[in-house]
PDB file of N, CA and C in Angstrom:
ATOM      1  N   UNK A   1       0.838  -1.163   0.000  1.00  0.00           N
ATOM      2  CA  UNK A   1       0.000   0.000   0.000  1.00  0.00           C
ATOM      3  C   UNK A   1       0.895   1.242   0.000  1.00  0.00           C
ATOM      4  N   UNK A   2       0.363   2.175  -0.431  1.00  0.00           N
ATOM      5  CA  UNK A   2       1.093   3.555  -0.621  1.00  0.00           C
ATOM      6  C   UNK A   2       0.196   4.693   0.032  1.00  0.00           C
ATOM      7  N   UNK A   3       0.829   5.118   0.905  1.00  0.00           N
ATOM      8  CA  UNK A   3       0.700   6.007   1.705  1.00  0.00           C
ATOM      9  C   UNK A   3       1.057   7.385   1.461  1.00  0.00           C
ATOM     10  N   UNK A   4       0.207   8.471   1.334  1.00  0.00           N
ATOM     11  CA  UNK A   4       0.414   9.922   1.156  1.00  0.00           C
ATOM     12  C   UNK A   4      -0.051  11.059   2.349  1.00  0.00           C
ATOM     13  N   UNK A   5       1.069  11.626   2.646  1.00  0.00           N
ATOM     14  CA  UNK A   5       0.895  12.370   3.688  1.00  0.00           C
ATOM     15  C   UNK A   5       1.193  13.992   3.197  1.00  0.00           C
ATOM     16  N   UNK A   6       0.492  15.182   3.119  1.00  0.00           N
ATOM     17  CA  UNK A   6       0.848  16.487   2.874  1.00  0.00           C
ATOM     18  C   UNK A   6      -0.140  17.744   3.727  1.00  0.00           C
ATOM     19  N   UNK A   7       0.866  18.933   3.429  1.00  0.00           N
ATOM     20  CA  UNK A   7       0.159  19.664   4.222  1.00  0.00           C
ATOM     21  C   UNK A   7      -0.320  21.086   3.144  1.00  0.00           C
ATOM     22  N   UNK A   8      -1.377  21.745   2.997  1.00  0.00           N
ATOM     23  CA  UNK A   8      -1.254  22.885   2.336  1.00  0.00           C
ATOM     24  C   UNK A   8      -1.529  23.961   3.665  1.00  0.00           C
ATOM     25  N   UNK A   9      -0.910  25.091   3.803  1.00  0.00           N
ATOM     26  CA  UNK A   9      -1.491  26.262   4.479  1.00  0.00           C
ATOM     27  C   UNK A   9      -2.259  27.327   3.596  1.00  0.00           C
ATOM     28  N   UNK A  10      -3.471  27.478   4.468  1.00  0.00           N
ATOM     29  CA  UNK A  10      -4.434  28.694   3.184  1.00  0.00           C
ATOM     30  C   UNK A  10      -3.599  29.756   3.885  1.00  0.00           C
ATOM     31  N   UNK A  11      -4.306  31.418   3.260  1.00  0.00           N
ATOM     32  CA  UNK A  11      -4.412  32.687   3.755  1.00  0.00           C
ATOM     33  C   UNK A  11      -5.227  32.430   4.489  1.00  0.00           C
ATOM     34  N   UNK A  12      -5.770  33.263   5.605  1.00  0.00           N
ATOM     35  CA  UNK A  12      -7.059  33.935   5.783  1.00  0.00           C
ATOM     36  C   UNK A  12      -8.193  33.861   5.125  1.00  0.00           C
ATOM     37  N   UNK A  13      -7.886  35.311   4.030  1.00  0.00           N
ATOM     38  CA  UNK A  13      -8.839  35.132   3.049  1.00  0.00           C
ATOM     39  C   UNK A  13      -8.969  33.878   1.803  1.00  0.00           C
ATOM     40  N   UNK A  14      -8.246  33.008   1.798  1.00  0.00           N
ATOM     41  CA  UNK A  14      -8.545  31.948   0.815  1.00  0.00           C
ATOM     42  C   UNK A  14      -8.652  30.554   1.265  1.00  0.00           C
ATOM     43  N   UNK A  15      -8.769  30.637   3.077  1.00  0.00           N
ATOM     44  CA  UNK A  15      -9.109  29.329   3.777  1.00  0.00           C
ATOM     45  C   UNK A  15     -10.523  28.782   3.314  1.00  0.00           C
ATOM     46  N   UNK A  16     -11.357  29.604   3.238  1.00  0.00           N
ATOM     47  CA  UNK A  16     -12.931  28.692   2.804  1.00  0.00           C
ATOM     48  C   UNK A  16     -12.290  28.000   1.538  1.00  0.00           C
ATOM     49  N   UNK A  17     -12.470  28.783   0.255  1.00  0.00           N
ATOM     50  CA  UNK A  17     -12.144  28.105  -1.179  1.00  0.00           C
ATOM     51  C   UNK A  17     -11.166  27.555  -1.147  1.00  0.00           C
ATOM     52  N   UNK A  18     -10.253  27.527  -0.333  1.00  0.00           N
ATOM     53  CA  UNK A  18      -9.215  26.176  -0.676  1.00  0.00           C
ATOM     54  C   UNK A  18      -9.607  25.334   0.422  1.00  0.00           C
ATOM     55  N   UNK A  19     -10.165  25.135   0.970  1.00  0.00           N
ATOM     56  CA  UNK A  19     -10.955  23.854   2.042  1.00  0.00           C
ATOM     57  C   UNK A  19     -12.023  23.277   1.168  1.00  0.00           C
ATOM     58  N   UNK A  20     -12.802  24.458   0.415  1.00  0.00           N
ATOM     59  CA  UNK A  20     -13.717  23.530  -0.331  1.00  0.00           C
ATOM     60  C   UNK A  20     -12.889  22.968  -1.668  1.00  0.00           C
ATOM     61  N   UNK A  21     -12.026  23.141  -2.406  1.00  0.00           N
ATOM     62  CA  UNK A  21     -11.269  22.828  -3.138  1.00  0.00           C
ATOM     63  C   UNK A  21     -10.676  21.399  -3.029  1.00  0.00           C
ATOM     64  N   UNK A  22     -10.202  21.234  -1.663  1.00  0.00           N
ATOM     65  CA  UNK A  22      -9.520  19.964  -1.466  1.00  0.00           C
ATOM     66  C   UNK A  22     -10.516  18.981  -1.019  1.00  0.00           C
ATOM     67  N   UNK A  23     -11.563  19.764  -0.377  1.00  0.00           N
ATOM     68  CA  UNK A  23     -13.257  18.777  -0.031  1.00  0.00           C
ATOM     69  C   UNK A  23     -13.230  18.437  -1.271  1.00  0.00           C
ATOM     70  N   UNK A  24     -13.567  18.798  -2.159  1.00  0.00           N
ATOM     71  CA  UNK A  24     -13.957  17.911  -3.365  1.00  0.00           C
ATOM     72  C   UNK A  24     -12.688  17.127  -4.361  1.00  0.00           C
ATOM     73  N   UNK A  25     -11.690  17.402  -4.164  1.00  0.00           N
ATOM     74  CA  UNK A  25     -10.769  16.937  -4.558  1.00  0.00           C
ATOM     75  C   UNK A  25     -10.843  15.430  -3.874  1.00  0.00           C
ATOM     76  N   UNK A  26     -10.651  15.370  -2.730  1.00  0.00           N
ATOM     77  CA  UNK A  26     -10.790  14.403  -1.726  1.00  0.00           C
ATOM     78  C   UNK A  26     -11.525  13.232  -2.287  1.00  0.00           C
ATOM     79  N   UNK A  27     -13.053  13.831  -2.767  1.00  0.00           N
ATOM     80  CA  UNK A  27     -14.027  13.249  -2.577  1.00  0.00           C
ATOM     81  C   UNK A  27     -14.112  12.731  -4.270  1.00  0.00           C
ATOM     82  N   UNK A  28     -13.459  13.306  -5.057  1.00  0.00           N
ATOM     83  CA  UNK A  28     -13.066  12.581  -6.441  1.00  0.00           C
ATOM     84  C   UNK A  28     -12.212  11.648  -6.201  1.00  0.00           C
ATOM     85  N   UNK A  29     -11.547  11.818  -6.071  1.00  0.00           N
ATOM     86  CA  UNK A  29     -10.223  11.191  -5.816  1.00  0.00           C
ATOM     87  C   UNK A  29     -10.790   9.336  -5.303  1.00  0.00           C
ATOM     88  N   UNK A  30     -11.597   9.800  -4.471  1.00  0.00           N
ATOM     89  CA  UNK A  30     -12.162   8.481  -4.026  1.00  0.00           C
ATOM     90  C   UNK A  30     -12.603   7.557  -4.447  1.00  0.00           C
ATOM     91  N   UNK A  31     -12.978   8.361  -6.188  1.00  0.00           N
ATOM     92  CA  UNK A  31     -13.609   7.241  -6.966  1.00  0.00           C
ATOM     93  C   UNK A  31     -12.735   6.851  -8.035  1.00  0.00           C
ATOM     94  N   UNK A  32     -11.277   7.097  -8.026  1.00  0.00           N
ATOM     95  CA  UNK A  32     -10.544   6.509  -8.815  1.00  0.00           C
ATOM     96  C   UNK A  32     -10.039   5.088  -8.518  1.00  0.00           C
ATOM     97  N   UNK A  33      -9.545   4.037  -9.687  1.00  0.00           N
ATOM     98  CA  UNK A  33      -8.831   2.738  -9.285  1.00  0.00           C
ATOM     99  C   UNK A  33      -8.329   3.132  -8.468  1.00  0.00           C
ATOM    100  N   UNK A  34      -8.006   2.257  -7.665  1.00  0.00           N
ATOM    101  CA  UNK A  34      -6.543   2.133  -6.516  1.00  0.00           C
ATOM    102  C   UNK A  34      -6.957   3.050  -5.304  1.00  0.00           C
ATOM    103  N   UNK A  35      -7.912   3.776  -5.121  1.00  0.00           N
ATOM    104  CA  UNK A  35      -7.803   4.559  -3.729  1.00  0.00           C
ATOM    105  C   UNK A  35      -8.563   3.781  -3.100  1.00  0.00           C
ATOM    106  N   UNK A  36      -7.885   3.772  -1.911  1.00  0.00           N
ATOM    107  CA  UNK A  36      -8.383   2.971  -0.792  1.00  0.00           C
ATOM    108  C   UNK A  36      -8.809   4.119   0.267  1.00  0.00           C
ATOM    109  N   UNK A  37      -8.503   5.108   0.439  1.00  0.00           N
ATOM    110  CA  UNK A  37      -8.968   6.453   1.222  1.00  0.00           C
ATOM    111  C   UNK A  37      -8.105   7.955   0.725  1.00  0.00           C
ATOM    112  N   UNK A  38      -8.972   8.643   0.758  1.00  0.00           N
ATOM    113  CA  UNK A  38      -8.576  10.033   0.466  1.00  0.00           C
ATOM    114  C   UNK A  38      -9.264  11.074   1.128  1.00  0.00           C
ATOM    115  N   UNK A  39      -8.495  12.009   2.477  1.00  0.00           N
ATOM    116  CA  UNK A  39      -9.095  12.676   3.492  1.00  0.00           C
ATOM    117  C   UNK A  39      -8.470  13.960   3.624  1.00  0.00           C
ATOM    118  N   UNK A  40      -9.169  14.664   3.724  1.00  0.00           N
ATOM    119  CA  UNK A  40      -8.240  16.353   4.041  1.00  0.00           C
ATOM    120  C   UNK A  40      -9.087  16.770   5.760  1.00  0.00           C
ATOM    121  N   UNK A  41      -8.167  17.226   6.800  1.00  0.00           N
ATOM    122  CA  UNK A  41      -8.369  17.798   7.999  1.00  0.00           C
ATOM    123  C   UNK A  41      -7.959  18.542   7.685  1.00  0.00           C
ATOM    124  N   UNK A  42      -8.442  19.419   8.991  1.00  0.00           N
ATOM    125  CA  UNK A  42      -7.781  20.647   9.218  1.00  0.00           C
ATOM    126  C   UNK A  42      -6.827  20.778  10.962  1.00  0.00           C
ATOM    127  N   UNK A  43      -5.986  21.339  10.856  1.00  0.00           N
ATOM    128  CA  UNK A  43      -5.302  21.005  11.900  1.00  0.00           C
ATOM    129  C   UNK A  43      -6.125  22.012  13.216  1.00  0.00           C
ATOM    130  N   UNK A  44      -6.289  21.188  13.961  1.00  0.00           N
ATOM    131  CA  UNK A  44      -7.067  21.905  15.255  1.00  0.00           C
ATOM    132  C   UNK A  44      -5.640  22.184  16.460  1.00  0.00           C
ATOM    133  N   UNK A  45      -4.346  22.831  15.727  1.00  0.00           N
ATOM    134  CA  UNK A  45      -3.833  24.120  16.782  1.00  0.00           C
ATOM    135  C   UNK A  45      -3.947  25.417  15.510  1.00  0.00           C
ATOM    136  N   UNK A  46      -4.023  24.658  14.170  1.00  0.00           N
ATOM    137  CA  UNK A  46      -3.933  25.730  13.500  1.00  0.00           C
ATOM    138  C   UNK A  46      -4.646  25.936  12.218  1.00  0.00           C
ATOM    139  N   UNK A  47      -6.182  26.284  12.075  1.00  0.00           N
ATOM    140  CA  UNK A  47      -7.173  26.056  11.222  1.00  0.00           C
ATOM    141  C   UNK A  47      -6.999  26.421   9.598  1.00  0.00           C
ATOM    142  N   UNK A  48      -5.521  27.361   9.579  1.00  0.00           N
ATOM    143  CA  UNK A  48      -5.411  27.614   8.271  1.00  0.00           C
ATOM    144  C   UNK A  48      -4.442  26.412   8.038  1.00  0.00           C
ATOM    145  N   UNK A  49      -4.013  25.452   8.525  1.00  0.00           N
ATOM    146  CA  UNK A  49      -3.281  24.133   7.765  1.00  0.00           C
ATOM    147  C   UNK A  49      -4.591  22.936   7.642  1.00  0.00           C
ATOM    148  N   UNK A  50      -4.101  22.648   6.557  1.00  0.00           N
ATOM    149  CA  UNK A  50      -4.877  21.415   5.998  1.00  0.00           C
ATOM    150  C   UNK A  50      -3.849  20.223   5.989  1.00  0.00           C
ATOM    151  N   UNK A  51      -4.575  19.282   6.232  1.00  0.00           N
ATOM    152  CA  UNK A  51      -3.581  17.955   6.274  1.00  0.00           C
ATOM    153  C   UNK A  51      -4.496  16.885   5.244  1.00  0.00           C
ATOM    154  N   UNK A  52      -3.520  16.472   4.370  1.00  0.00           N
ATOM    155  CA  UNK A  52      -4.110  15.431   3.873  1.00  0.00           C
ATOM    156  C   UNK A  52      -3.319  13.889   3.872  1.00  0.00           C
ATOM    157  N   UNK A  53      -4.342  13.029   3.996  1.00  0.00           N
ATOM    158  CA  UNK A  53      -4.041  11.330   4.511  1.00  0.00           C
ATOM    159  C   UNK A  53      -4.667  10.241   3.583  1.00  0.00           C
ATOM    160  N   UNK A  54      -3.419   9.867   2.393  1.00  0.00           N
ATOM    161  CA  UNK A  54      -4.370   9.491   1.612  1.00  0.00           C
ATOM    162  C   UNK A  54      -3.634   7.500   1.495  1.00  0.00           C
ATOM    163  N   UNK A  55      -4.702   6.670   1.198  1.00  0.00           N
ATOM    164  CA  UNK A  55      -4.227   5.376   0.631  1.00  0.00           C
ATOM    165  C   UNK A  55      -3.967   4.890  -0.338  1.00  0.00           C
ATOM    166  N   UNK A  56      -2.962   4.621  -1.027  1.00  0.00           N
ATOM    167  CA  UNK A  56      -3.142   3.796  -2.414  1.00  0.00           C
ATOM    168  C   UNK A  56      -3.164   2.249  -2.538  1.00  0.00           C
ATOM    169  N   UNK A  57      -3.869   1.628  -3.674  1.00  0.00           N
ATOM    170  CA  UNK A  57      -3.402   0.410  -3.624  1.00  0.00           C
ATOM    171  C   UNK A  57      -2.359   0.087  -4.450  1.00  0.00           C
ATOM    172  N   UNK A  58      -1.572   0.744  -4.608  1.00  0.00           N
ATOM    173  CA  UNK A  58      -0.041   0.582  -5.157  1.00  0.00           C
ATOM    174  C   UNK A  58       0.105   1.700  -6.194  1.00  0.00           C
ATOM    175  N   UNK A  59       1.700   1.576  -6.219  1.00  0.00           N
ATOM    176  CA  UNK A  59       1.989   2.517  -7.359  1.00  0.00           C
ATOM    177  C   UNK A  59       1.375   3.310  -8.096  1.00  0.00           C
ATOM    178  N   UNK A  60       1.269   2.210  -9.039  1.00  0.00           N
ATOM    179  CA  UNK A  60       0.822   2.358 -10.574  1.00  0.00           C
ATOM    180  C   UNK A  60      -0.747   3.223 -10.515  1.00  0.00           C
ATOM    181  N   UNK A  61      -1.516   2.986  -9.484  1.00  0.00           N
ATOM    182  CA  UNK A  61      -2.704   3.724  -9.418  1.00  0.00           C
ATOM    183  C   UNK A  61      -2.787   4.989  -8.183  1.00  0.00           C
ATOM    184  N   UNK A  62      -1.621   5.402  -7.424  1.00  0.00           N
ATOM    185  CA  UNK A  62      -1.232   7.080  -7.146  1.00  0.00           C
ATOM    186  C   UNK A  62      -0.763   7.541  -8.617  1.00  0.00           C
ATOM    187  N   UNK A  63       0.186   6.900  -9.294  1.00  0.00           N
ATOM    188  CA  UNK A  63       0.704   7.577 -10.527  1.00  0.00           C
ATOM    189  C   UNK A  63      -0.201   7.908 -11.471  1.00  0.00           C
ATOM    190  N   UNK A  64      -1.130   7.025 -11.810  1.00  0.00           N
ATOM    191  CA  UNK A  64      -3.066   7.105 -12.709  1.00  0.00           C
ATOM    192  C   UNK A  64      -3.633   8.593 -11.771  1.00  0.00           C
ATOM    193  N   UNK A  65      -3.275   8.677 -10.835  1.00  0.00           N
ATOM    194  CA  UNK A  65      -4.099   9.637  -9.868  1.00  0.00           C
ATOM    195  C   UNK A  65      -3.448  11.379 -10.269  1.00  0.00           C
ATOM    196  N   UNK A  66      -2.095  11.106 -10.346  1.00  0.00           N
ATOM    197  CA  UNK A  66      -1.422  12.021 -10.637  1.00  0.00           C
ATOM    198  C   UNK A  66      -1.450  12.621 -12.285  1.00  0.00           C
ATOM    199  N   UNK A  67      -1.634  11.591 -12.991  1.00  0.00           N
ATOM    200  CA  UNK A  67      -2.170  12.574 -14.643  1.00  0.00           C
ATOM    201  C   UNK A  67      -3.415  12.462 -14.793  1.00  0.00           C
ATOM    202  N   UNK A  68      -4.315  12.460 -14.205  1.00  0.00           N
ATOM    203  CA  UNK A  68      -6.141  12.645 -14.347  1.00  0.00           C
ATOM    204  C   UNK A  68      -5.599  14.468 -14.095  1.00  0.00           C
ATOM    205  N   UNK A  69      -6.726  15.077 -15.532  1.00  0.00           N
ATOM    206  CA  UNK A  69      -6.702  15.881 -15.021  1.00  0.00           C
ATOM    207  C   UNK A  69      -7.191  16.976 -14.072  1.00  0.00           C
ATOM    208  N   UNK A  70      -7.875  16.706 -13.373  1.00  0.00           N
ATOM    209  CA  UNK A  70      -8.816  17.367 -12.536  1.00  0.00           C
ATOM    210  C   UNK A  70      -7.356  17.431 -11.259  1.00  0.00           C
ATOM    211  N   UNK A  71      -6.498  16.276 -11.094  1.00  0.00           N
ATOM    212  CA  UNK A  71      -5.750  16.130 -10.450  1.00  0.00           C
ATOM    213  C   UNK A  71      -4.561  17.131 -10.486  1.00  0.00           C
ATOM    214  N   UNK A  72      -4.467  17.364 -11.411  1.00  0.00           N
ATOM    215  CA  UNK A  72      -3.549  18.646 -12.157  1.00  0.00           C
ATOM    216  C   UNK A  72      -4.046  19.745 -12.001  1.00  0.00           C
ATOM    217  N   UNK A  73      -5.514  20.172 -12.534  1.00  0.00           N
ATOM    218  CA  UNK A  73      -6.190  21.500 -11.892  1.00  0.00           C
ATOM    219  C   UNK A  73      -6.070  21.405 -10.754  1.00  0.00           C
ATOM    220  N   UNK A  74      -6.245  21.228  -9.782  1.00  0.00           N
ATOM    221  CA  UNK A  74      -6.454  21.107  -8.489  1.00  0.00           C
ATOM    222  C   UNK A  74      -4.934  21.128  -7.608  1.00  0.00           C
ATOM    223  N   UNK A  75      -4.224  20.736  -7.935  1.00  0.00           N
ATOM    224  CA  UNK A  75      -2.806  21.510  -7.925  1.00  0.00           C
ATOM    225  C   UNK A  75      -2.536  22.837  -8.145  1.00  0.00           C
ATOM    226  N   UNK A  76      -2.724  23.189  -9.359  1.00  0.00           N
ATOM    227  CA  UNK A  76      -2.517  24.173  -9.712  1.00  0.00           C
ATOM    228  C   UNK A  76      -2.961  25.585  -8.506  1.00  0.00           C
ATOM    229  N   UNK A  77      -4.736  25.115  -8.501  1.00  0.00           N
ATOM    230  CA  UNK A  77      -5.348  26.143  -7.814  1.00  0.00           C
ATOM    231  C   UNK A  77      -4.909  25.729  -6.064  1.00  0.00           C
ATOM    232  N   UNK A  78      -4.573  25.059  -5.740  1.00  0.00           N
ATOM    233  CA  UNK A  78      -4.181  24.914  -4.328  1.00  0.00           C
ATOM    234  C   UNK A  78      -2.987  25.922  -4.163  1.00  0.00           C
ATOM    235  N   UNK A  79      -1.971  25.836  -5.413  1.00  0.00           N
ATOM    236  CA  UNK A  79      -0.530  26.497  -5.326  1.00  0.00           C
ATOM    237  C   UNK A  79      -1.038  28.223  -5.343  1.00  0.00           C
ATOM    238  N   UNK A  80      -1.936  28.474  -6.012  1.00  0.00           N
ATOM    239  CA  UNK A  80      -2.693  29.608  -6.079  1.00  0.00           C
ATOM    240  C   UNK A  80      -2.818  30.555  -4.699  1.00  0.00           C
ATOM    241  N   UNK A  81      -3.706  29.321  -4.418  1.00  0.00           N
ATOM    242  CA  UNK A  81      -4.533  29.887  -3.311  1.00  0.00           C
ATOM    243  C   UNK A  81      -3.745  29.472  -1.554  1.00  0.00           C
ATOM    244  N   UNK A  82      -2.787  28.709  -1.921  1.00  0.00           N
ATOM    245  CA  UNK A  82      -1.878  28.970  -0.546  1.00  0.00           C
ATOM    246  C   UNK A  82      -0.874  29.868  -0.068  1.00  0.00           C
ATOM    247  N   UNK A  83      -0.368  29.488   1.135  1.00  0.00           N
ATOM    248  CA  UNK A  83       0.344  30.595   1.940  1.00  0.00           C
ATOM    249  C   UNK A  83       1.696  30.650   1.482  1.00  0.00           C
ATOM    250  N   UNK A  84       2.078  29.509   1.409  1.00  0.00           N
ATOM    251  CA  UNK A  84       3.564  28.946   1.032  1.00  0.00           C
ATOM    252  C   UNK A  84       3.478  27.705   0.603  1.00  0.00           C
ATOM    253  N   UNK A  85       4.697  27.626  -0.332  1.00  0.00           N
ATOM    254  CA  UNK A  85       4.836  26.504  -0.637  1.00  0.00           C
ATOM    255  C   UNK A  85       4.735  25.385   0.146  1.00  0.00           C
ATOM    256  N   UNK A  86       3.820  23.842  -0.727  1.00  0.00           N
ATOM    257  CA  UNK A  86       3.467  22.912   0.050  1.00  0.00           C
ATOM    258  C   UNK A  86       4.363  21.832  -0.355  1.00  0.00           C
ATOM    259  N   UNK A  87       4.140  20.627   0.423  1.00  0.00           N
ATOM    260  CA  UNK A  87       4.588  19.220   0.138  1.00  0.00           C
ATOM    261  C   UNK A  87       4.035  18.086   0.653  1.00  0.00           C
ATOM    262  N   UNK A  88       4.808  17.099  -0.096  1.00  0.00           N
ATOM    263  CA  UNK A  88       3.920  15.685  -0.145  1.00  0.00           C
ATOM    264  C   UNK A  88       5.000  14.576   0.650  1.00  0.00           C
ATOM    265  N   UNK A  89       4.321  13.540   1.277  1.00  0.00           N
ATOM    266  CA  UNK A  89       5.704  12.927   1.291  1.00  0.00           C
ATOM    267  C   UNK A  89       4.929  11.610   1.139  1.00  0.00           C
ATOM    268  N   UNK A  90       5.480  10.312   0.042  1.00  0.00           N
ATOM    269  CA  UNK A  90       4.613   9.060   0.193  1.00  0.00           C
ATOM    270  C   UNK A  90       5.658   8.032   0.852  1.00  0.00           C
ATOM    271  N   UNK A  91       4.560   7.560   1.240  1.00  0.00           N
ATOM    272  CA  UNK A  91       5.612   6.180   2.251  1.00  0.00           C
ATOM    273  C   UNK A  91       5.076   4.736   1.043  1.00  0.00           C
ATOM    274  N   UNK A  92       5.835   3.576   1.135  1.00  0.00           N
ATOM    275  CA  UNK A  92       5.268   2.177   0.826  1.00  0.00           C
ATOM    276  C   UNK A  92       5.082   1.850   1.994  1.00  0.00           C
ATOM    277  N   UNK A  93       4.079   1.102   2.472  1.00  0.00           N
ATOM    278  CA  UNK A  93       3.200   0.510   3.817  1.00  0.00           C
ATOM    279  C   UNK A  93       3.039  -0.675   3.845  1.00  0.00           C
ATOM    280  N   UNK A  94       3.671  -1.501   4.620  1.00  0.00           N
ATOM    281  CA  UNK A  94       3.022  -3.164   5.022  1.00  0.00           C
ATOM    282  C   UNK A  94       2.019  -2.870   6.353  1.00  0.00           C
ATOM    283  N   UNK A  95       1.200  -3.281   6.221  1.00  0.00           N
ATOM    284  CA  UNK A  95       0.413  -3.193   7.521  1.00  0.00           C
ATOM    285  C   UNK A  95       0.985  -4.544   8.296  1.00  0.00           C
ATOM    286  N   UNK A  96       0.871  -4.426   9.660  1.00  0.00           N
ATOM    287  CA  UNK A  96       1.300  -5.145  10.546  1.00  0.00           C
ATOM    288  C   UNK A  96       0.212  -5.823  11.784  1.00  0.00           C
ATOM    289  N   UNK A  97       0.336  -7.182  12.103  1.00  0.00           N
ATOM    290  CA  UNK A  97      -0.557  -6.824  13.011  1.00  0.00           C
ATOM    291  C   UNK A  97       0.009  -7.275  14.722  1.00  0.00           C
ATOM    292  N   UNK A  98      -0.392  -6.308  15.588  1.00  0.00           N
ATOM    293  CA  UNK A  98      -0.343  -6.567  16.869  1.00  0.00           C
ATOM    294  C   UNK A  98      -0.404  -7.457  17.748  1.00  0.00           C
TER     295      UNK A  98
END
C-alpha cells in the first residue's frame, strides 16, 4: 500500500475556497482505481493548515491519480490559493498486526 501524507497552508482570506477545493478533490479522488482512502483535515492548533491522509493500492494507481486531469487543476489552484509553498511525502506501507 502507498501512503500519502501532505500539508497545504491557506491565507485567511482563501481558507474557505481552498478547504472547499480539497473537499472535493478528496471526494473525487475516491472514486478513482486504486484509492483505498482520500481525506483532508484541518489542523485543530492551526485552522489555516490542511492535512491530507491518503491510501493507495499501489503505485501504478497514485501515478493514474497524478495525470487525471482534474488532479492537475487542483494543484494548480491549491498552489494559487496557498500561503507557502506545500509538500507531499509518500511512504510504501506493510500493515502489521499486533
Amino acid at each position: 500500500m502507498i501512503v500519502v501524507t501532505g500539508t497545504i497552508m491557506a491565507r485567511p482570506e482563501t481558507v474557505t475556497e481552498l478547504t472547499a477545493a480539497c473537499v472535493a478533490h478528496a471526494q473525487r479522488s475516491r472514486a478513482e482505481p486504486g484509492c483505498v482512502s482520500h481525506t483532508i483535515h484541518v489542523d485543530s492548533e492551526n485552522p489555516l493548515r490542511l492535512f491530507f491522509y491518503e491510501q493507495w493500492a499501489d503505485r501504478d494507481a497514485l501515478a493514474a491519480h497524478f495525470r487525471v486531469p482534474e488532479s492537475i487543476d487542483f494543484v494548480r489552484a491549491a498552489r494559487r490559493l496557498a500561503a507557502e509553498r506545500t509538500g507531499a511525502q509518500i511512504f510504501e506501507a506493510t500493515a502489521i498486526q499486533l
